[in-house]
PDB file of N, CA and C in Angstrom:
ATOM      1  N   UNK A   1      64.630 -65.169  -5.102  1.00  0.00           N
ATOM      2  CA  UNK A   1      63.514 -64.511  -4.423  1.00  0.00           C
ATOM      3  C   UNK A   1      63.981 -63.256  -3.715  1.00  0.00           C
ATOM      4  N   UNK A   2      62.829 -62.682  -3.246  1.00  0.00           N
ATOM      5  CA  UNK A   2      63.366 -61.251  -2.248  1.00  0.00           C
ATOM      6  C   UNK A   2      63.931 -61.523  -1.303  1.00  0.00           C
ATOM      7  N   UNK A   3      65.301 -61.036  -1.085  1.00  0.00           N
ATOM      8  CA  UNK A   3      66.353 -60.993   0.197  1.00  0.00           C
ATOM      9  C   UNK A   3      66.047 -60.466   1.305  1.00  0.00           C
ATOM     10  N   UNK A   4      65.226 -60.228   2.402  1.00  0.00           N
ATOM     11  CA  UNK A   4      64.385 -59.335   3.367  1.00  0.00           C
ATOM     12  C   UNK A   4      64.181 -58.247   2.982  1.00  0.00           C
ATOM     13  N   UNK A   5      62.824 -58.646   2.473  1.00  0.00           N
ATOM     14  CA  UNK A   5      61.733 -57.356   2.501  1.00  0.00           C
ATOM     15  C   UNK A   5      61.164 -57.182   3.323  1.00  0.00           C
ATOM     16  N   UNK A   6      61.384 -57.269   4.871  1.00  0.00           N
ATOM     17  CA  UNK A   6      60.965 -56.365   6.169  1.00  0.00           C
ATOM     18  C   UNK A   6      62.049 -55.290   6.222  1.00  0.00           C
ATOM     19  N   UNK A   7      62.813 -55.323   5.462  1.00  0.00           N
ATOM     20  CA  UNK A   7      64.619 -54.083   5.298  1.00  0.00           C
ATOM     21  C   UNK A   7      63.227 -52.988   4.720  1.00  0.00           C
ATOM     22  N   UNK A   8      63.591 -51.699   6.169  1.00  0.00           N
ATOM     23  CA  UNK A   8      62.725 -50.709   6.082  1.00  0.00           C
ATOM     24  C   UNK A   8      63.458 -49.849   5.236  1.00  0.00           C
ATOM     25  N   UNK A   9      63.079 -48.847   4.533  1.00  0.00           N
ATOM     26  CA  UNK A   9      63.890 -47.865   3.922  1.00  0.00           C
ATOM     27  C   UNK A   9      64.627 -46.699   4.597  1.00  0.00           C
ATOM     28  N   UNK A  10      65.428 -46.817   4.235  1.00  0.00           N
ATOM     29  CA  UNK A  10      66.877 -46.362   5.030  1.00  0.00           C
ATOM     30  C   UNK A  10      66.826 -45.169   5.533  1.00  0.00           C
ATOM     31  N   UNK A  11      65.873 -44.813   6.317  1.00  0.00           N
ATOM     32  CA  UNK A  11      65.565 -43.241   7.077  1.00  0.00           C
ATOM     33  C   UNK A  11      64.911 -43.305   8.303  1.00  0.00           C
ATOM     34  N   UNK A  12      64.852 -41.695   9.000  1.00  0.00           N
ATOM     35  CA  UNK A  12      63.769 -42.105   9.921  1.00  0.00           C
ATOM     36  C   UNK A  12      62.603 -42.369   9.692  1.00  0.00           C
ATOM     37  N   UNK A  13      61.794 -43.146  10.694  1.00  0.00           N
ATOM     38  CA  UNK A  13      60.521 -43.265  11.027  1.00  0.00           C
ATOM     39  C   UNK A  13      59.629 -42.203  11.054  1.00  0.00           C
ATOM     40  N   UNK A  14      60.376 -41.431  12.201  1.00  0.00           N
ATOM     41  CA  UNK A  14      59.536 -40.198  12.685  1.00  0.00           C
ATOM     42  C   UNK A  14      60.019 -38.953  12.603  1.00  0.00           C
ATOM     43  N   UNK A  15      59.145 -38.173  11.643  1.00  0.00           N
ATOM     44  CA  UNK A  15      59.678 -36.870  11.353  1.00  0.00           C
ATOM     45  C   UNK A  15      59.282 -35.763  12.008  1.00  0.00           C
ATOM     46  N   UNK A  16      58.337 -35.990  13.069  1.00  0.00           N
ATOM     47  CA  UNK A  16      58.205 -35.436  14.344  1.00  0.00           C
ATOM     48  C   UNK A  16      57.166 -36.586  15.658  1.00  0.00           C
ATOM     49  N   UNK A  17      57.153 -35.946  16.471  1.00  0.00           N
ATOM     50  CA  UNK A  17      56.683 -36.337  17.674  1.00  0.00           C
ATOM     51  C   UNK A  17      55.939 -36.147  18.443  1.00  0.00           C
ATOM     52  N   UNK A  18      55.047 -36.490  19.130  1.00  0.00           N
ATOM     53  CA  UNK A  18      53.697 -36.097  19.594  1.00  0.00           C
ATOM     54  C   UNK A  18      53.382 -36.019  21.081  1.00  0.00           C
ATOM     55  N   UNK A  19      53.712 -34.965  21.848  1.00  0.00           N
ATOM     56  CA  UNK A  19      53.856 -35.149  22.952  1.00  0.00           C
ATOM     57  C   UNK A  19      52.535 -35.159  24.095  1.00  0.00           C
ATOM     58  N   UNK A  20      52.424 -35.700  24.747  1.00  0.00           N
ATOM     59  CA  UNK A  20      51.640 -36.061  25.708  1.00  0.00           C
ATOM     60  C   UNK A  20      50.635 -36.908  25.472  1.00  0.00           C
ATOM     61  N   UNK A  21      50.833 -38.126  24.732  1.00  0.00           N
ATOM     62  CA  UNK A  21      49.718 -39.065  24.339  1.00  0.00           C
ATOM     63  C   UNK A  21      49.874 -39.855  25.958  1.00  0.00           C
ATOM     64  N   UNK A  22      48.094 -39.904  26.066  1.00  0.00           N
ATOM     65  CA  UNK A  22      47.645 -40.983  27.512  1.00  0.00           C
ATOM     66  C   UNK A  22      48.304 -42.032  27.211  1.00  0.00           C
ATOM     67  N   UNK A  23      49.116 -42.478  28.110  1.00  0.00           N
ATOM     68  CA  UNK A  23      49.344 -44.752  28.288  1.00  0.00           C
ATOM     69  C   UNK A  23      48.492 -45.527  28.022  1.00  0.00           C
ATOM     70  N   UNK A  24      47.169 -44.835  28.215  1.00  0.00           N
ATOM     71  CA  UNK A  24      45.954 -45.880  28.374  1.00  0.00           C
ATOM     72  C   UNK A  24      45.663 -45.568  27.218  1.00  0.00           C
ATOM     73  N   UNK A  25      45.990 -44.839  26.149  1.00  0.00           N
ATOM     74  CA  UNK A  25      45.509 -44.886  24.674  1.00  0.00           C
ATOM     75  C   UNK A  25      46.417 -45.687  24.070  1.00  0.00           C
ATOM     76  N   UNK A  26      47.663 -46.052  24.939  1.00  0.00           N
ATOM     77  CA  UNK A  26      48.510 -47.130  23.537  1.00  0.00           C
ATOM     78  C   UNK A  26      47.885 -48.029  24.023  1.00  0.00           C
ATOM     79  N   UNK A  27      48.023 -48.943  22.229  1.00  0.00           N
ATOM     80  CA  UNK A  27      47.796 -50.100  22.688  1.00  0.00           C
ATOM     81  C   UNK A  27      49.004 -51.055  22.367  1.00  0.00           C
ATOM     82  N   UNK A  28      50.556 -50.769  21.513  1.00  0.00           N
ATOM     83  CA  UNK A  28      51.751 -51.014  20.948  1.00  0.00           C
ATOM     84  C   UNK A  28      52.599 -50.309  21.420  1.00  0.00           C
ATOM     85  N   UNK A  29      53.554 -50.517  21.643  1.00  0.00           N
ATOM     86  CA  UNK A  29      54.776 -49.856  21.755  1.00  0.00           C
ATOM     87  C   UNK A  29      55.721 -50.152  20.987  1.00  0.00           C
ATOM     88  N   UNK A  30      56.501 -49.720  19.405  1.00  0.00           N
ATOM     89  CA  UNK A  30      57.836 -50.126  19.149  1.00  0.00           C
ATOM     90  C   UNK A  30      58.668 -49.427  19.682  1.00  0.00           C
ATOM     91  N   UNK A  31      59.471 -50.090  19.910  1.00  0.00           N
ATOM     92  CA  UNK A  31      61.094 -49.264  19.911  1.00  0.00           C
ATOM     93  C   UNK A  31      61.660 -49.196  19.133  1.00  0.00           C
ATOM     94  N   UNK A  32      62.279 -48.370  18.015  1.00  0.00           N
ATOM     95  CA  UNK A  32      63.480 -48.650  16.632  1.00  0.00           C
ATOM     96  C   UNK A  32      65.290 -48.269  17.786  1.00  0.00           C
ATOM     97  N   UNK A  33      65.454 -49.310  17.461  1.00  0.00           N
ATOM     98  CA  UNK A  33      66.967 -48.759  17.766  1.00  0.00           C
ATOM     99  C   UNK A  33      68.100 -47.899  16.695  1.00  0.00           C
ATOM    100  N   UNK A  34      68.385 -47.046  17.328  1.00  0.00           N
ATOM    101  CA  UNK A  34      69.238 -46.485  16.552  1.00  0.00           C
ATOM    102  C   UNK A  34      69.997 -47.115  15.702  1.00  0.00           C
ATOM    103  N   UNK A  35      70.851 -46.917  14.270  1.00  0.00           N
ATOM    104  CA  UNK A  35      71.109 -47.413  13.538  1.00  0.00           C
ATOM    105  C   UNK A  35      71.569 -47.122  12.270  1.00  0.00           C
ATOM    106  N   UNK A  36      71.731 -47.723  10.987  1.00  0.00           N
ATOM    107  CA  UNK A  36      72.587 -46.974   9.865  1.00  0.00           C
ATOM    108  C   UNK A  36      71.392 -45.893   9.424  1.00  0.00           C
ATOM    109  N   UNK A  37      69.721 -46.623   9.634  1.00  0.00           N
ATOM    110  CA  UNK A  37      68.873 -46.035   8.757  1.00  0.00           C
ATOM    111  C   UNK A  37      68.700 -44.600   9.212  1.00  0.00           C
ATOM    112  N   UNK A  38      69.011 -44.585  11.260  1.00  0.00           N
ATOM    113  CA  UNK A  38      68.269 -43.199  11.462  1.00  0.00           C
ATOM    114  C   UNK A  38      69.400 -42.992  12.850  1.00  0.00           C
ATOM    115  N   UNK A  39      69.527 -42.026  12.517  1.00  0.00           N
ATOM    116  CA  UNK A  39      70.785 -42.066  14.458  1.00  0.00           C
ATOM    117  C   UNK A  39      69.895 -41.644  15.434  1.00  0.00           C
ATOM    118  N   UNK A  40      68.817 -41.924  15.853  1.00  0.00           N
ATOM    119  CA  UNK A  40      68.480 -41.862  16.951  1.00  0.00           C
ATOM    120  C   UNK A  40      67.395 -42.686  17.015  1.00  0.00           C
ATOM    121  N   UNK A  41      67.357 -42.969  18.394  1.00  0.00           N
ATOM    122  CA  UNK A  41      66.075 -44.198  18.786  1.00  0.00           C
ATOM    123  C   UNK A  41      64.852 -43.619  18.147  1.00  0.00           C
ATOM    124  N   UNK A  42      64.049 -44.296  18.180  1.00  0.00           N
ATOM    125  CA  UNK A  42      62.762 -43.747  17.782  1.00  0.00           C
ATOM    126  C   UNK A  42      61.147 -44.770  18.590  1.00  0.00           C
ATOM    127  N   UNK A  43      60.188 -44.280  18.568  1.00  0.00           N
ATOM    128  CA  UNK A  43      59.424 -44.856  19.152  1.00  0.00           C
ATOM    129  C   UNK A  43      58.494 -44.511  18.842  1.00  0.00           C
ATOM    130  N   UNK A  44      57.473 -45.302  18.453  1.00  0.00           N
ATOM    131  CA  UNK A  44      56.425 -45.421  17.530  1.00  0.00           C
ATOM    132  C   UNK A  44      54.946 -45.788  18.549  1.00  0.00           C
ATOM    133  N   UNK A  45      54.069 -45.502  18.962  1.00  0.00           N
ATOM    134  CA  UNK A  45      53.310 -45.954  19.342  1.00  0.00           C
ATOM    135  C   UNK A  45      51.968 -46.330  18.824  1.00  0.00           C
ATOM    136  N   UNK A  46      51.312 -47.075  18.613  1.00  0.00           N
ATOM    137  CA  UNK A  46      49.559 -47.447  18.259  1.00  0.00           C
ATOM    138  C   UNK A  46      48.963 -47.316  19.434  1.00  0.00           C
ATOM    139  N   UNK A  47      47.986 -46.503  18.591  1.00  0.00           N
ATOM    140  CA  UNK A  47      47.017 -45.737  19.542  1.00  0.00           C
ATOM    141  C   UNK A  47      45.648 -46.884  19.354  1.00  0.00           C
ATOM    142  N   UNK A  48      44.603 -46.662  20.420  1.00  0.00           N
ATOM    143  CA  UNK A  48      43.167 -47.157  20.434  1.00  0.00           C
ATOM    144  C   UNK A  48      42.054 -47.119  19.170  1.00  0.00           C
ATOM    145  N   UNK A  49      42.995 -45.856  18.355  1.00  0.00           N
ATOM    146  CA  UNK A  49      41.778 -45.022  17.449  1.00  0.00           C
ATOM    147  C   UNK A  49      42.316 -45.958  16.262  1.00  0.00           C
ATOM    148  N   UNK A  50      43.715 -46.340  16.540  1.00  0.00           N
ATOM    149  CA  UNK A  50      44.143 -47.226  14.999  1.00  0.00           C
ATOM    150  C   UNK A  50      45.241 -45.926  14.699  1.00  0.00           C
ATOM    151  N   UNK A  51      45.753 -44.968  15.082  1.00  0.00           N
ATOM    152  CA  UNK A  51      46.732 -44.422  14.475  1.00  0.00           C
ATOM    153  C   UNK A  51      47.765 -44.470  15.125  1.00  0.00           C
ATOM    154  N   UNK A  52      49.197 -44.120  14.440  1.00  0.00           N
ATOM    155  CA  UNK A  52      50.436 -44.399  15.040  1.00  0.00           C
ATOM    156  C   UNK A  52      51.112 -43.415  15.075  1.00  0.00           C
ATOM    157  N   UNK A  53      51.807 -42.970  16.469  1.00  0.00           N
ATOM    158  CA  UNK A  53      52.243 -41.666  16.705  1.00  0.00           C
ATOM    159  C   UNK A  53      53.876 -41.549  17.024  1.00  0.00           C
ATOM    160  N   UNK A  54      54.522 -41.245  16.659  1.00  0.00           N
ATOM    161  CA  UNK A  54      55.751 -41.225  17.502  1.00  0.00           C
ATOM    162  C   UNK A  54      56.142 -40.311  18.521  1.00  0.00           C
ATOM    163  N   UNK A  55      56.674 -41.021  19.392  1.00  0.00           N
ATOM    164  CA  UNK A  55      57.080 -40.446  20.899  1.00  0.00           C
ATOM    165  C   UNK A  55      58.207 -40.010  21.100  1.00  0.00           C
ATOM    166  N   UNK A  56      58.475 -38.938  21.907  1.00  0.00           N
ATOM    167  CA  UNK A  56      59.862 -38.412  22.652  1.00  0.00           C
ATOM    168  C   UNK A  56      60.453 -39.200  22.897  1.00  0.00           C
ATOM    169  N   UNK A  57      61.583 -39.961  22.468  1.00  0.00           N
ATOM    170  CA  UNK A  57      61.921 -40.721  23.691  1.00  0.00           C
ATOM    171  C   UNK A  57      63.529 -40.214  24.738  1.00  0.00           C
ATOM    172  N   UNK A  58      63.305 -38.890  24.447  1.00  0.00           N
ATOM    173  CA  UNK A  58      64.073 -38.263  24.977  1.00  0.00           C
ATOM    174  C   UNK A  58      62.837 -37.735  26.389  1.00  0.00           C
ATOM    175  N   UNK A  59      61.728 -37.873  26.463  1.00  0.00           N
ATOM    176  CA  UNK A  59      60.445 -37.332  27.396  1.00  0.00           C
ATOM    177  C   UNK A  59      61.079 -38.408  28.655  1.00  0.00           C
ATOM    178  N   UNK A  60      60.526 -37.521  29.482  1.00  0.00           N
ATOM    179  CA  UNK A  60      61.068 -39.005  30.850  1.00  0.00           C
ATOM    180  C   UNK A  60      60.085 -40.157  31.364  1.00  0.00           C
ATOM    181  N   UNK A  61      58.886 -39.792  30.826  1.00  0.00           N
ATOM    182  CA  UNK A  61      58.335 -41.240  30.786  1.00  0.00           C
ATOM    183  C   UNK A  61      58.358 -41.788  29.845  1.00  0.00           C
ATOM    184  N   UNK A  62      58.908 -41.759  28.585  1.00  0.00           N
ATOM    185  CA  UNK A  62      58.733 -42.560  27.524  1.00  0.00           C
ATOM    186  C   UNK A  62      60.456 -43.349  27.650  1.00  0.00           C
ATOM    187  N   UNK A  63      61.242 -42.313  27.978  1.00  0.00           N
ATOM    188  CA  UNK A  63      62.646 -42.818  28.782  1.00  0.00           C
ATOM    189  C   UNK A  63      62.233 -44.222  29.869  1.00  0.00           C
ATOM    190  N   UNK A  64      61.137 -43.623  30.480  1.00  0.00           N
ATOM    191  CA  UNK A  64      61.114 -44.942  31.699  1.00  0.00           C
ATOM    192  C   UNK A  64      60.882 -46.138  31.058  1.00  0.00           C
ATOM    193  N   UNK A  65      59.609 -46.413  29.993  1.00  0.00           N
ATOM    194  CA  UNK A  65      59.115 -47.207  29.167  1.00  0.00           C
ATOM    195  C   UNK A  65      60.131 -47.966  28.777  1.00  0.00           C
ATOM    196  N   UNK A  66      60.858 -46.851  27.737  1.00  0.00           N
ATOM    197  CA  UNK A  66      62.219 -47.876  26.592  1.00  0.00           C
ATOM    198  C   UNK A  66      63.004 -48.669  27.508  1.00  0.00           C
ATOM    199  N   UNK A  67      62.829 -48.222  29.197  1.00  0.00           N
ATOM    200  CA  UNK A  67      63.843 -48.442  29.713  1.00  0.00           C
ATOM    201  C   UNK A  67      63.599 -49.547  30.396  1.00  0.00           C
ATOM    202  N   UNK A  68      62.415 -50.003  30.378  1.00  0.00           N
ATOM    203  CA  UNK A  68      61.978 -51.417  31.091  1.00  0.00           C
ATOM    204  C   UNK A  68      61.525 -51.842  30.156  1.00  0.00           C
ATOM    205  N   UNK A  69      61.512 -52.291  28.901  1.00  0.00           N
ATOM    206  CA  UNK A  69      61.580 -52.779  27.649  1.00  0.00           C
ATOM    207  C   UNK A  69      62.954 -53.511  27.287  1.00  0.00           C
ATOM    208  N   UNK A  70      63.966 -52.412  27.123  1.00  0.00           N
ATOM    209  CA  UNK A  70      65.424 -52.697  26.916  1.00  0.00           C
ATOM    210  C   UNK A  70      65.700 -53.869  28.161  1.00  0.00           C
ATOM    211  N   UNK A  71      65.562 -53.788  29.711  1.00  0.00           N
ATOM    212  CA  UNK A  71      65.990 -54.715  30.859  1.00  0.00           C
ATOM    213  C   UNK A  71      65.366 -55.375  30.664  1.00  0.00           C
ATOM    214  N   UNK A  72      64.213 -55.803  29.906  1.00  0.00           N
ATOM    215  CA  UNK A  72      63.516 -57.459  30.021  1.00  0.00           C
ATOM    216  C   UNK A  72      64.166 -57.835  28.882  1.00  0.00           C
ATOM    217  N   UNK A  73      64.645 -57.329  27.888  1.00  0.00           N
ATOM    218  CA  UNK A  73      65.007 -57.786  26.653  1.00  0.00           C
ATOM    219  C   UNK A  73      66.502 -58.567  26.650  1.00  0.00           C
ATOM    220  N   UNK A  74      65.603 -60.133  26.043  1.00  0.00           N
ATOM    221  CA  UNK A  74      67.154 -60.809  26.664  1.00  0.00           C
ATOM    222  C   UNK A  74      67.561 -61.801  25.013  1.00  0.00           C
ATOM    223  N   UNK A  75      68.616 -60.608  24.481  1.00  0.00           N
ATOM    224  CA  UNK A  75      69.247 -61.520  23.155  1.00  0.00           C
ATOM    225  C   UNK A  75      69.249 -62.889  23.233  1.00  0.00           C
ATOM    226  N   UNK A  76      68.565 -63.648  22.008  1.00  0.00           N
ATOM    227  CA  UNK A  76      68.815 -64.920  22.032  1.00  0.00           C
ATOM    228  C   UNK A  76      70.458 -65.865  21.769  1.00  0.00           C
TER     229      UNK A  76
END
């Protein structure tokens, strides 16, 4: 059978970024961690309208976000 087919294809996510989307329009937040597929974090958000935007996460509130995401996040 298929060996993980959630294995995204080996690039970035986001080939640009959308700056200043409202908080109150996400309704998702991913985080991609950096990795073989893409060297830099990436962050994906779902919006209210149903579309998905990616974020700065070099921006300093989207920094604050990843960053109380990452401290609750506790490896099993």
């Amino acid at each position: 059978g298929p060996v993980a087919a959630v294995v995204r294809e080996l690039r970035c996510v986001c080939l640009s970024t959308t700056p200043g989307v409202h908080p109150k329009m996400v309704t998702n937040l991913q985080v991609i961690a950096a990795g073989p597929q893409c060297s830099k974090v990436e962050v994906v958000a779902s919006l209210k309208n149903g579309k998905e935007v990616c974020l700065d996460p070099e921006a300093p509130l989207i920094k604050k976000i990843v960053q109380k995401i990452l401290d609750g996040y506790l490896p099993l």
